[in-house]
N, C-alpha and C. Protein backbone atom coordinates (compact mmCIF):
# COMPACT_ATOMS: atom_id res chain seq x y z
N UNK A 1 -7.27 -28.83 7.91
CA UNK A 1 -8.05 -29.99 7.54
C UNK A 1 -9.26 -29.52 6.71
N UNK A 2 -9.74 -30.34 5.64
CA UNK A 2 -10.98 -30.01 4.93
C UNK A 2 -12.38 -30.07 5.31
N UNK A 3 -13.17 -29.99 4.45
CA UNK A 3 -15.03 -30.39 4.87
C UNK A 3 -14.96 -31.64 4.35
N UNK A 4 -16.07 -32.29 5.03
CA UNK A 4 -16.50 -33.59 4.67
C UNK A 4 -17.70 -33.05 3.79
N UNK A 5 -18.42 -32.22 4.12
CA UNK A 5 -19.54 -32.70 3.64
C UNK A 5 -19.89 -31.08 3.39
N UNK A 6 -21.10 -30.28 2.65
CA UNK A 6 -21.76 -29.44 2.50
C UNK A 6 -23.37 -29.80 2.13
N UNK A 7 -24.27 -29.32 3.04
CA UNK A 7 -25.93 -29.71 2.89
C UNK A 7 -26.38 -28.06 2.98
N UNK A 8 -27.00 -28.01 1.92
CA UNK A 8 -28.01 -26.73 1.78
C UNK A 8 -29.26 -26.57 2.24
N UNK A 9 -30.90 -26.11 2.90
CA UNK A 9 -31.42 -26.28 3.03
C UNK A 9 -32.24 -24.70 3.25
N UNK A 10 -33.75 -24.68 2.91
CA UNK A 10 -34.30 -23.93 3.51
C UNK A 10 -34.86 -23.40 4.80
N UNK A 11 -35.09 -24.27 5.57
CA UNK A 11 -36.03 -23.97 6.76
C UNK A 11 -35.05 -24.74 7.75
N UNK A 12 -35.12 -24.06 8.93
CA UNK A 12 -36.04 -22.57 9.46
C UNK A 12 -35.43 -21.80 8.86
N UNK A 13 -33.91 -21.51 7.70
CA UNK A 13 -33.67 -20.31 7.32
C UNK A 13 -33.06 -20.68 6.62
N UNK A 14 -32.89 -19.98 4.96
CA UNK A 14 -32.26 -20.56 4.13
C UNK A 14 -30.44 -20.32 4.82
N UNK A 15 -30.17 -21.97 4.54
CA UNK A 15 -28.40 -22.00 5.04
C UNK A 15 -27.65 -23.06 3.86
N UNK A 16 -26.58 -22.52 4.14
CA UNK A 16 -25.43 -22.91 4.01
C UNK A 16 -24.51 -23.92 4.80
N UNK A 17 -24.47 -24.98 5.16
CA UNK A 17 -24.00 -25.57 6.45
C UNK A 17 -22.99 -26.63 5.47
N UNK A 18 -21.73 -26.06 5.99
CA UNK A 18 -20.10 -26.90 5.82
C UNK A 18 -19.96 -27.90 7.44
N UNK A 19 -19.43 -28.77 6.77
CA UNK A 19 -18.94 -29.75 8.00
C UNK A 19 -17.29 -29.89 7.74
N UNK A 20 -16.78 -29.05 8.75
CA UNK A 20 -15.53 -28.97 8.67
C UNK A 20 -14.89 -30.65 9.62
N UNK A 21 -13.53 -31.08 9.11
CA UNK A 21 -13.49 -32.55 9.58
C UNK A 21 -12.55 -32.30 10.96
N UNK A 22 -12.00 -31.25 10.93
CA UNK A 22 -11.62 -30.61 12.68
C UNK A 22 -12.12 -30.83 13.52
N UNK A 23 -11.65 -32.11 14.64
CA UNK A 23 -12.55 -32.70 15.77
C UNK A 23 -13.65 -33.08 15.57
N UNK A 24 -14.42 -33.14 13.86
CA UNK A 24 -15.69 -33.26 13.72
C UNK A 24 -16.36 -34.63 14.46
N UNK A 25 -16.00 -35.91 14.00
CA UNK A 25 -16.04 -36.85 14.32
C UNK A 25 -16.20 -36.87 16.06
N UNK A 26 -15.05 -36.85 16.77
CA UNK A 26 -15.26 -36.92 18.17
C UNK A 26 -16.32 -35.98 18.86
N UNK A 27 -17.33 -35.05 18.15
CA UNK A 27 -17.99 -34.09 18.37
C UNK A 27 -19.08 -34.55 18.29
N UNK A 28 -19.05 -35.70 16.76
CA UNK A 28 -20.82 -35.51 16.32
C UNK A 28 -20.53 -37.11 15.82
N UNK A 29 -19.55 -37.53 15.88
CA UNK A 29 -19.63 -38.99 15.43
C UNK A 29 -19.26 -38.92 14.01
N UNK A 30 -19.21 -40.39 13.72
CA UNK A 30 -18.34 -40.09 12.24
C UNK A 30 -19.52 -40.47 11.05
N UNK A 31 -19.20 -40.39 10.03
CA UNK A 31 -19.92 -40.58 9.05
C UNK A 31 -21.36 -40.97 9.00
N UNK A 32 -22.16 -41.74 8.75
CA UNK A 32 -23.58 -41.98 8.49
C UNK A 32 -24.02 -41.19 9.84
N UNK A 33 -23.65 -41.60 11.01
CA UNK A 33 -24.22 -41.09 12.26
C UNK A 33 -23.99 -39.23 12.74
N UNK A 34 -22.63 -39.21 11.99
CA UNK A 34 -22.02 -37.68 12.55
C UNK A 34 -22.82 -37.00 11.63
N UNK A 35 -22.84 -36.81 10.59
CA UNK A 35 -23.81 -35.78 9.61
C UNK A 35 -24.70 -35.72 10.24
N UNK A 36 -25.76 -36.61 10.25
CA UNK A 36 -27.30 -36.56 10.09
C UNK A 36 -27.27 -35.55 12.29
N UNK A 37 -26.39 -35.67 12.72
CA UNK A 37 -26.28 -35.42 14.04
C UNK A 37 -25.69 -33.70 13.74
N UNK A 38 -25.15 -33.73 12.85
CA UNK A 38 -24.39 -32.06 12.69
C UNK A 38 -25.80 -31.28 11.90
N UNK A 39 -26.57 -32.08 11.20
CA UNK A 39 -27.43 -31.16 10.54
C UNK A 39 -28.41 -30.92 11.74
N UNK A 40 -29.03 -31.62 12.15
CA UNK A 40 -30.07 -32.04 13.36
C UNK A 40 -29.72 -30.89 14.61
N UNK A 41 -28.36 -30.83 15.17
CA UNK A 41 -28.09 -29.59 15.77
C UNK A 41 -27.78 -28.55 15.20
N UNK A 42 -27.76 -28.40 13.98
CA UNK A 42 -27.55 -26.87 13.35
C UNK A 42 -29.30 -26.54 13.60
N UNK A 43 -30.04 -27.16 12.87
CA UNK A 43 -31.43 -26.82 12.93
C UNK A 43 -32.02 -26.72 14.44
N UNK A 44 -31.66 -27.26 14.93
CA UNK A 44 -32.06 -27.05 16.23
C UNK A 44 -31.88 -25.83 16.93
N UNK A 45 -30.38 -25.37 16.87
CA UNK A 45 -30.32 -23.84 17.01
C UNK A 45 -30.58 -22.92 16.48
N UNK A 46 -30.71 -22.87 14.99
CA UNK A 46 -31.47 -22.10 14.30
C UNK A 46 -33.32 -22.38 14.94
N UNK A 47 -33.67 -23.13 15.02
CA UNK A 47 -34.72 -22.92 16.12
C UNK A 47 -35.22 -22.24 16.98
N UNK A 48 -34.26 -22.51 18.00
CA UNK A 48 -34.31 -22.31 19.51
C UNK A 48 -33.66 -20.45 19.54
N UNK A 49 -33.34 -20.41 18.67
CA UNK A 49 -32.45 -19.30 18.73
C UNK A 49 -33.35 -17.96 17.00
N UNK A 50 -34.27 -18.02 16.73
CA UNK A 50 -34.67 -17.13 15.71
C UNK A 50 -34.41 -15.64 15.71
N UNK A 51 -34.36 -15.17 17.45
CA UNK A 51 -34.28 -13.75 17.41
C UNK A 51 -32.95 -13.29 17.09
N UNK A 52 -31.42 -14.29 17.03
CA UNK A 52 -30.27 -13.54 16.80
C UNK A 52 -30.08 -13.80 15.39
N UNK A 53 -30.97 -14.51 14.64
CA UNK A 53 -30.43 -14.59 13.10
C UNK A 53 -32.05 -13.69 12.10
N UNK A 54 -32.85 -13.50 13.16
CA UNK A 54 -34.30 -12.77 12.58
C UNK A 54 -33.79 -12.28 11.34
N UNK A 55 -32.73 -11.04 11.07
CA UNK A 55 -32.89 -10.43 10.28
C UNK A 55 -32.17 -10.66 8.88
N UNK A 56 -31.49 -11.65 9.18
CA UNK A 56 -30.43 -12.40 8.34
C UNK A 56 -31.06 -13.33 6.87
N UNK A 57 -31.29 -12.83 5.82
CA UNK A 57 -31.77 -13.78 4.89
C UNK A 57 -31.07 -14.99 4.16
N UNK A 58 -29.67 -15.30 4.60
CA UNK A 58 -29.53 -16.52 4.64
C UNK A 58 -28.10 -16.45 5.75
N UNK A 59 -28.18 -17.78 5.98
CA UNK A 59 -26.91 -18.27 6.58
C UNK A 59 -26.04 -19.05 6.08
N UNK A 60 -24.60 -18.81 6.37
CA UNK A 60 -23.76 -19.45 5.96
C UNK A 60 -22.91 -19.95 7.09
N UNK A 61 -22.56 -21.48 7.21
CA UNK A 61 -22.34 -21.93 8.64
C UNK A 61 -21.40 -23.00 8.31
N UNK A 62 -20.29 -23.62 9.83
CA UNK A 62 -19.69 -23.93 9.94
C UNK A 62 -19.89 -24.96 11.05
N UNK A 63 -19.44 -26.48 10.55
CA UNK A 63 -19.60 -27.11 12.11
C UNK A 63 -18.42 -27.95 12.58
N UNK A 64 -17.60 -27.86 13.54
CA UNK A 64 -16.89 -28.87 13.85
C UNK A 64 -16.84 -28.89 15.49
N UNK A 65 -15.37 -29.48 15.39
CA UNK A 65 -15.70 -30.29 16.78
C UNK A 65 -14.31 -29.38 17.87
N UNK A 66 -14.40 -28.93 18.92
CA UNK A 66 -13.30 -28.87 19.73
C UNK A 66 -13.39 -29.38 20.64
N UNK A 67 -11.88 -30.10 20.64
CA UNK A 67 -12.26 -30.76 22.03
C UNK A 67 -13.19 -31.76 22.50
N UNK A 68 -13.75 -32.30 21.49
CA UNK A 68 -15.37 -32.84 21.71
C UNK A 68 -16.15 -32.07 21.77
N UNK A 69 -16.43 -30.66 22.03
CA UNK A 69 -17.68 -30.20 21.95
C UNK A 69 -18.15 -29.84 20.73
N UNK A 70 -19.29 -29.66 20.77
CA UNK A 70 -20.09 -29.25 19.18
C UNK A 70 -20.07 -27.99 19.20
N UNK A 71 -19.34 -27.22 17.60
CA UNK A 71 -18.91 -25.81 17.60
C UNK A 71 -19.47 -25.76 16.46
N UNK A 72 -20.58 -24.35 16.35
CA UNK A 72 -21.25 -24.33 15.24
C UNK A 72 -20.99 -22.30 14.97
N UNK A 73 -21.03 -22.17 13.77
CA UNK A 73 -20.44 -20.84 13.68
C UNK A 73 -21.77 -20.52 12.35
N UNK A 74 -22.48 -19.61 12.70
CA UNK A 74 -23.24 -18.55 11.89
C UNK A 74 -23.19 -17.62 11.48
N UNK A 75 -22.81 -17.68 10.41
CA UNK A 75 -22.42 -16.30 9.29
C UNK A 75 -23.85 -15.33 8.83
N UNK A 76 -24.60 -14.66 9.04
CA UNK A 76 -26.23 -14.50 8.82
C UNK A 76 -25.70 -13.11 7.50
N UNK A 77 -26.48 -13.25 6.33
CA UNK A 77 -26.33 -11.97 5.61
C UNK A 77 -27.61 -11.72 5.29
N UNK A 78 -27.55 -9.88 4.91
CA UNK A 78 -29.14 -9.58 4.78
C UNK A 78 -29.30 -8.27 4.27
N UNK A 79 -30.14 -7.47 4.25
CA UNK A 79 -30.29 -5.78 3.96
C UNK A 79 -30.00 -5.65 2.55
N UNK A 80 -30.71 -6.76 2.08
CA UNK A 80 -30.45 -7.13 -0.08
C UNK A 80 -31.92 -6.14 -0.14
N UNK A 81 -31.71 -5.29 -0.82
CA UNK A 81 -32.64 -4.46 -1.68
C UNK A 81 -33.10 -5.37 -3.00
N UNK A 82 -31.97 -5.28 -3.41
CA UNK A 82 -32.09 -6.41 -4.96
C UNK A 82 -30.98 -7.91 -4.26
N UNK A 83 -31.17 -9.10 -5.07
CA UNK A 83 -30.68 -9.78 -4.94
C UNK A 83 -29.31 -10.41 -4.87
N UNK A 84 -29.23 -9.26 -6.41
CA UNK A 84 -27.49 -9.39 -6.34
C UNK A 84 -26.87 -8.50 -6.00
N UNK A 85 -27.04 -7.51 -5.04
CA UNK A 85 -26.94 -6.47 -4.36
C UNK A 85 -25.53 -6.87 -3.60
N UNK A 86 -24.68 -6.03 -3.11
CA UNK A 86 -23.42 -6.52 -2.16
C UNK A 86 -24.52 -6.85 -0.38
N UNK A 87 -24.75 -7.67 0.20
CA UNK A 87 -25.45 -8.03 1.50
C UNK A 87 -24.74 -7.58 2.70
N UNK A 88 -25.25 -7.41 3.87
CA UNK A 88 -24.24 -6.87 5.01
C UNK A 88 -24.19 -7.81 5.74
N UNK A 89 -22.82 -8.23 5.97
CA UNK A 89 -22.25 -9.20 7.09
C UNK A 89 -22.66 -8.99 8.61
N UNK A 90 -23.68 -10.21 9.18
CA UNK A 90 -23.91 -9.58 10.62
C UNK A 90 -22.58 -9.86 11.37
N UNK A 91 -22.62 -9.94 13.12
CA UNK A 91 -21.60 -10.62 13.59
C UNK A 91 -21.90 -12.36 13.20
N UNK A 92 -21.02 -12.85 13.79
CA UNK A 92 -20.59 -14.20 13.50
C UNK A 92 -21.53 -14.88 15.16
N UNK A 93 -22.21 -15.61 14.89
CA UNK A 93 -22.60 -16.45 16.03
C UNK A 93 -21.87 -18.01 16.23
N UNK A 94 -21.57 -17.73 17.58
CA UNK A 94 -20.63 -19.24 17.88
C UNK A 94 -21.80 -19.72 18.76
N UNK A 95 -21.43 -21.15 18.62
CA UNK A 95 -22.23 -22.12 19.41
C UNK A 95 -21.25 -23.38 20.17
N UNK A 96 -21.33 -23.56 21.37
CA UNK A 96 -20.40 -24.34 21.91
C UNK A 96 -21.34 -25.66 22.50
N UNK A 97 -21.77 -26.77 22.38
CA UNK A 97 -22.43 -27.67 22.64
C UNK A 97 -23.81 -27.16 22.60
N UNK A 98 -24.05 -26.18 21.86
CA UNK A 98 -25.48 -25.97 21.00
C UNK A 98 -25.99 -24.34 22.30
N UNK A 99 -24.91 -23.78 23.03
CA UNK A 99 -25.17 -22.93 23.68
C UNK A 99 -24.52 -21.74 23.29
N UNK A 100 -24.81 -20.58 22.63
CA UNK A 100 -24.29 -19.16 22.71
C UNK A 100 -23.53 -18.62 23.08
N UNK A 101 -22.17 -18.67 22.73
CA UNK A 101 -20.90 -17.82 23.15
C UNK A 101 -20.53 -16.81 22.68
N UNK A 102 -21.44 -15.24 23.32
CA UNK A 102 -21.25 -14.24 22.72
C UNK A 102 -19.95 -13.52 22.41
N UNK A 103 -18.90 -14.04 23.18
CA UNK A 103 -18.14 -12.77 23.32
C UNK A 103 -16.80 -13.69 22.52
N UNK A 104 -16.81 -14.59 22.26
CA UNK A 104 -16.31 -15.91 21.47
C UNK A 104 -15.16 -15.42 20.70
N UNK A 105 -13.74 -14.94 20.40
CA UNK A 105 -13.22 -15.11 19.74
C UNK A 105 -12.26 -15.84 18.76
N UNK A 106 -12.87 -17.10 18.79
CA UNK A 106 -12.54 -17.97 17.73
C UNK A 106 -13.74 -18.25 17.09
N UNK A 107 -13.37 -17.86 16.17
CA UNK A 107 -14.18 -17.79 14.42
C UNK A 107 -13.32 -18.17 13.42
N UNK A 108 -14.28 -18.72 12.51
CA UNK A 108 -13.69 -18.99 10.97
C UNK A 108 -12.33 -19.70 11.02
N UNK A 109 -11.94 -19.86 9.89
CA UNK A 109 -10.19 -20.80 9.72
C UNK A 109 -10.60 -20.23 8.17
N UNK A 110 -9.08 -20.33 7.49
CA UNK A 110 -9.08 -20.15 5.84
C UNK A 110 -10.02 -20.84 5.13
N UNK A 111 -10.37 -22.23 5.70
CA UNK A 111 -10.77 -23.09 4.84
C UNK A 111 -12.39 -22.52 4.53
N UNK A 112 -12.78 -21.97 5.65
CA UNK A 112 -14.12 -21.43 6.00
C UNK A 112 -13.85 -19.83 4.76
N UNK A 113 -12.83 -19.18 4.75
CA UNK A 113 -12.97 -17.96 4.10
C UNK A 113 -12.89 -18.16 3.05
N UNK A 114 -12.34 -19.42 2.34
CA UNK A 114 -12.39 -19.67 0.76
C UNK A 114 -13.57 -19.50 0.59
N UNK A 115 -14.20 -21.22 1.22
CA UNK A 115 -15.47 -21.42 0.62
C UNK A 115 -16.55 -20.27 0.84
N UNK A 116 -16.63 -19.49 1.75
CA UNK A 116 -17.45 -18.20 1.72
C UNK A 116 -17.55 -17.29 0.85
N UNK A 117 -16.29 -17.60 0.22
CA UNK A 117 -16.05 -16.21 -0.82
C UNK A 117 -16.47 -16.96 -2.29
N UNK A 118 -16.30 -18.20 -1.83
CA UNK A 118 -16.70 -19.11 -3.29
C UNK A 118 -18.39 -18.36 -3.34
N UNK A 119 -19.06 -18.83 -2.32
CA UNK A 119 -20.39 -18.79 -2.01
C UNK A 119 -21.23 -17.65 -2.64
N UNK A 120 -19.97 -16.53 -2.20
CA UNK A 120 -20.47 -14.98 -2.06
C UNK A 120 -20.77 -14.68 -3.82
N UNK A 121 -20.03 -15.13 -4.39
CA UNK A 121 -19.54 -15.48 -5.45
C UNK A 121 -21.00 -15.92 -6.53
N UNK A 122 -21.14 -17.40 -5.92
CA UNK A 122 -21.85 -18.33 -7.07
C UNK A 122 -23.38 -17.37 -6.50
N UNK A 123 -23.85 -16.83 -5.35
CA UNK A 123 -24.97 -16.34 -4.87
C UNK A 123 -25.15 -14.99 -6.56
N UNK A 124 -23.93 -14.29 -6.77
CA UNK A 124 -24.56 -13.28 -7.45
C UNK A 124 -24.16 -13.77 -8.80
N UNK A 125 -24.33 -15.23 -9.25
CA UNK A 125 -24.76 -15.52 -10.37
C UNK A 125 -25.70 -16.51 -10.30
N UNK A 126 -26.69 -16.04 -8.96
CA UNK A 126 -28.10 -16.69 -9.03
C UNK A 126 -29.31 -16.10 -9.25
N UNK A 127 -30.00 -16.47 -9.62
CA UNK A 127 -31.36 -15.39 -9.80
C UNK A 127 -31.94 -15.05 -8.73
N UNK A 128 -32.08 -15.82 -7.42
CA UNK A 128 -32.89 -16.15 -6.61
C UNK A 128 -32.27 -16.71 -5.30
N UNK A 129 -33.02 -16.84 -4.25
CA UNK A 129 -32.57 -17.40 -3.08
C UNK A 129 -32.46 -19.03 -3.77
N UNK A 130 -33.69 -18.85 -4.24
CA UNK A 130 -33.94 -20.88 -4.37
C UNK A 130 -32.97 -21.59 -5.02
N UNK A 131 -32.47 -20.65 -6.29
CA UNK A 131 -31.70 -21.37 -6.82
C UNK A 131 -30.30 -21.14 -6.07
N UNK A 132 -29.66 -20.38 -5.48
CA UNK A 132 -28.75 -20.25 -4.45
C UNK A 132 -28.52 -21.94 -3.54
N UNK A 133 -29.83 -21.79 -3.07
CA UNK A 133 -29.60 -22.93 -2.32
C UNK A 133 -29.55 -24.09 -2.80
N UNK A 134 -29.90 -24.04 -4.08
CA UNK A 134 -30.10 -25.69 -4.90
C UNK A 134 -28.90 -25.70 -5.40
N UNK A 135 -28.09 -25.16 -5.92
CA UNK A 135 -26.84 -25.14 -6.70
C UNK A 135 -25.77 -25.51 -5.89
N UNK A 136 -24.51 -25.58 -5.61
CA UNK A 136 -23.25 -25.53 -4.55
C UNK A 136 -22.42 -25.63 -5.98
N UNK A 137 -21.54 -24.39 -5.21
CA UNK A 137 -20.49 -23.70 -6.18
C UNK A 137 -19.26 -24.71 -6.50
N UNK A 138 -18.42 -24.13 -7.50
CA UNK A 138 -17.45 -25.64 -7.42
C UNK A 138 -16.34 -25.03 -6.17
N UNK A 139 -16.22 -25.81 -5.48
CA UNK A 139 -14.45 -25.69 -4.55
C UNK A 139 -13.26 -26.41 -5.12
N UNK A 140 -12.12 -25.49 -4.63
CA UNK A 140 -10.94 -26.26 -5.10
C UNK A 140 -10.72 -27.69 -4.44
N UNK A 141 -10.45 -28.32 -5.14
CA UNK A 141 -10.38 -29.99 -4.58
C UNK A 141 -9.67 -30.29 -3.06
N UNK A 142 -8.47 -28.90 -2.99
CA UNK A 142 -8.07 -29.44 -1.87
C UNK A 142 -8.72 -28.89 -0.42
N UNK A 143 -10.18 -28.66 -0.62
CA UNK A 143 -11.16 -28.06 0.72
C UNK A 143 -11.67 -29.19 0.86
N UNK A 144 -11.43 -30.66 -0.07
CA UNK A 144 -12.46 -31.56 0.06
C UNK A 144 -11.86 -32.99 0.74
N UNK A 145 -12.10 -33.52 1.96
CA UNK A 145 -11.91 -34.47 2.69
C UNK A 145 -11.64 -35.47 1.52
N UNK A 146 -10.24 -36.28 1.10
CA UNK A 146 -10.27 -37.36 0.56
C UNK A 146 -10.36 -38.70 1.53
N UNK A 147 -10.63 -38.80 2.78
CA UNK A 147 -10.58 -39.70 3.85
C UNK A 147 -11.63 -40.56 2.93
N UNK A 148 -11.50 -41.97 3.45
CA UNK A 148 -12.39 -42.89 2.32
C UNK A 148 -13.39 -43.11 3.76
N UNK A 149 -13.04 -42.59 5.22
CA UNK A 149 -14.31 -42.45 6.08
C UNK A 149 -15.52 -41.68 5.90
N UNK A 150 -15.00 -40.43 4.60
CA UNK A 150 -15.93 -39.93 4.83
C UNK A 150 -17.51 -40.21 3.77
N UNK A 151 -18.47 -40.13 3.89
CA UNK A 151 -19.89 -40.32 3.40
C UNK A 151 -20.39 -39.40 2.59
N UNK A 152 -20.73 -38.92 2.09
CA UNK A 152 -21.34 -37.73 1.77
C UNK A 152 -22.99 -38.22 1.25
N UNK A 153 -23.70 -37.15 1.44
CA UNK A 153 -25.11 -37.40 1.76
C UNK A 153 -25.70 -36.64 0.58
């Protein structure tokens, strides 16, 4: 299944946040209500949680739904000397109803490794963090939710 949606943002850390449509809905609610509810708990754990992404200069993240619960996945990269430098992949942080599942082995899906690599991609034909985050790379059409439920923001 595809993303509905992709929102970029700086603070508390510059991210990347995909809304994958996998259980999304029964997780976070659907459209006008489910976004603004998937961004709201991404930030929230990036919050509550600063010391496992401290060293990470941006994130790249994933949110959907299992089962109903809210599953949020943090990709953190960092240790850029220069900008367009190759970055080092931390581990992957899972979040299961906004709580820490260290030892977690379910991560990522393809759809998540395209667009990452898209990412990895459009980042080293940016000058800058800022413009990184202002831009979103093109994806192939078929990563993109044609559901006429979905909203985009």
């Amino acid at each position: 299944m595809p993303f509905i949606q992709c929102i970029r943002f700086h603070e508390p850390k510059p991210t990347v946040l995909y809304f994958h449509e996998t259980g999304y809905a029964d997780a976070f609610g659907k459209d006008r209500v489910g976004i603004p509810e998937g961004l709201k708990h991404t930030v929230s754990i990036l919050e509550r949680h600063p010391q496992l992404t401290g060293s990470a200069t941006y994130i790249l993240a994933a949110l959907w739904g299992d089962k109903g619960r809210k599953t949020a996945e943090l990709f953190g990269y960092g240790d850029l000397s220069e900008w367009h430098c190759n970055p080092t992949a931390y581990d992957p942080l899972v979040f299961k109803d906004g709580v820490y599942q260290p030892l977690s082995m379910e991560v990522g899906c393809g759809d998540m490794a395209i667009a990452f690599g898209r990412e990895e991609e459009h980042r080293r034909t940016c000058r800058d963090i800022d413009e990184f985050i202002a831009r979103q790379p093109e994806l192939p059409g078929f990563l993109w939710s044609q559901s006429s439920d979905v909203v985009r923001i």
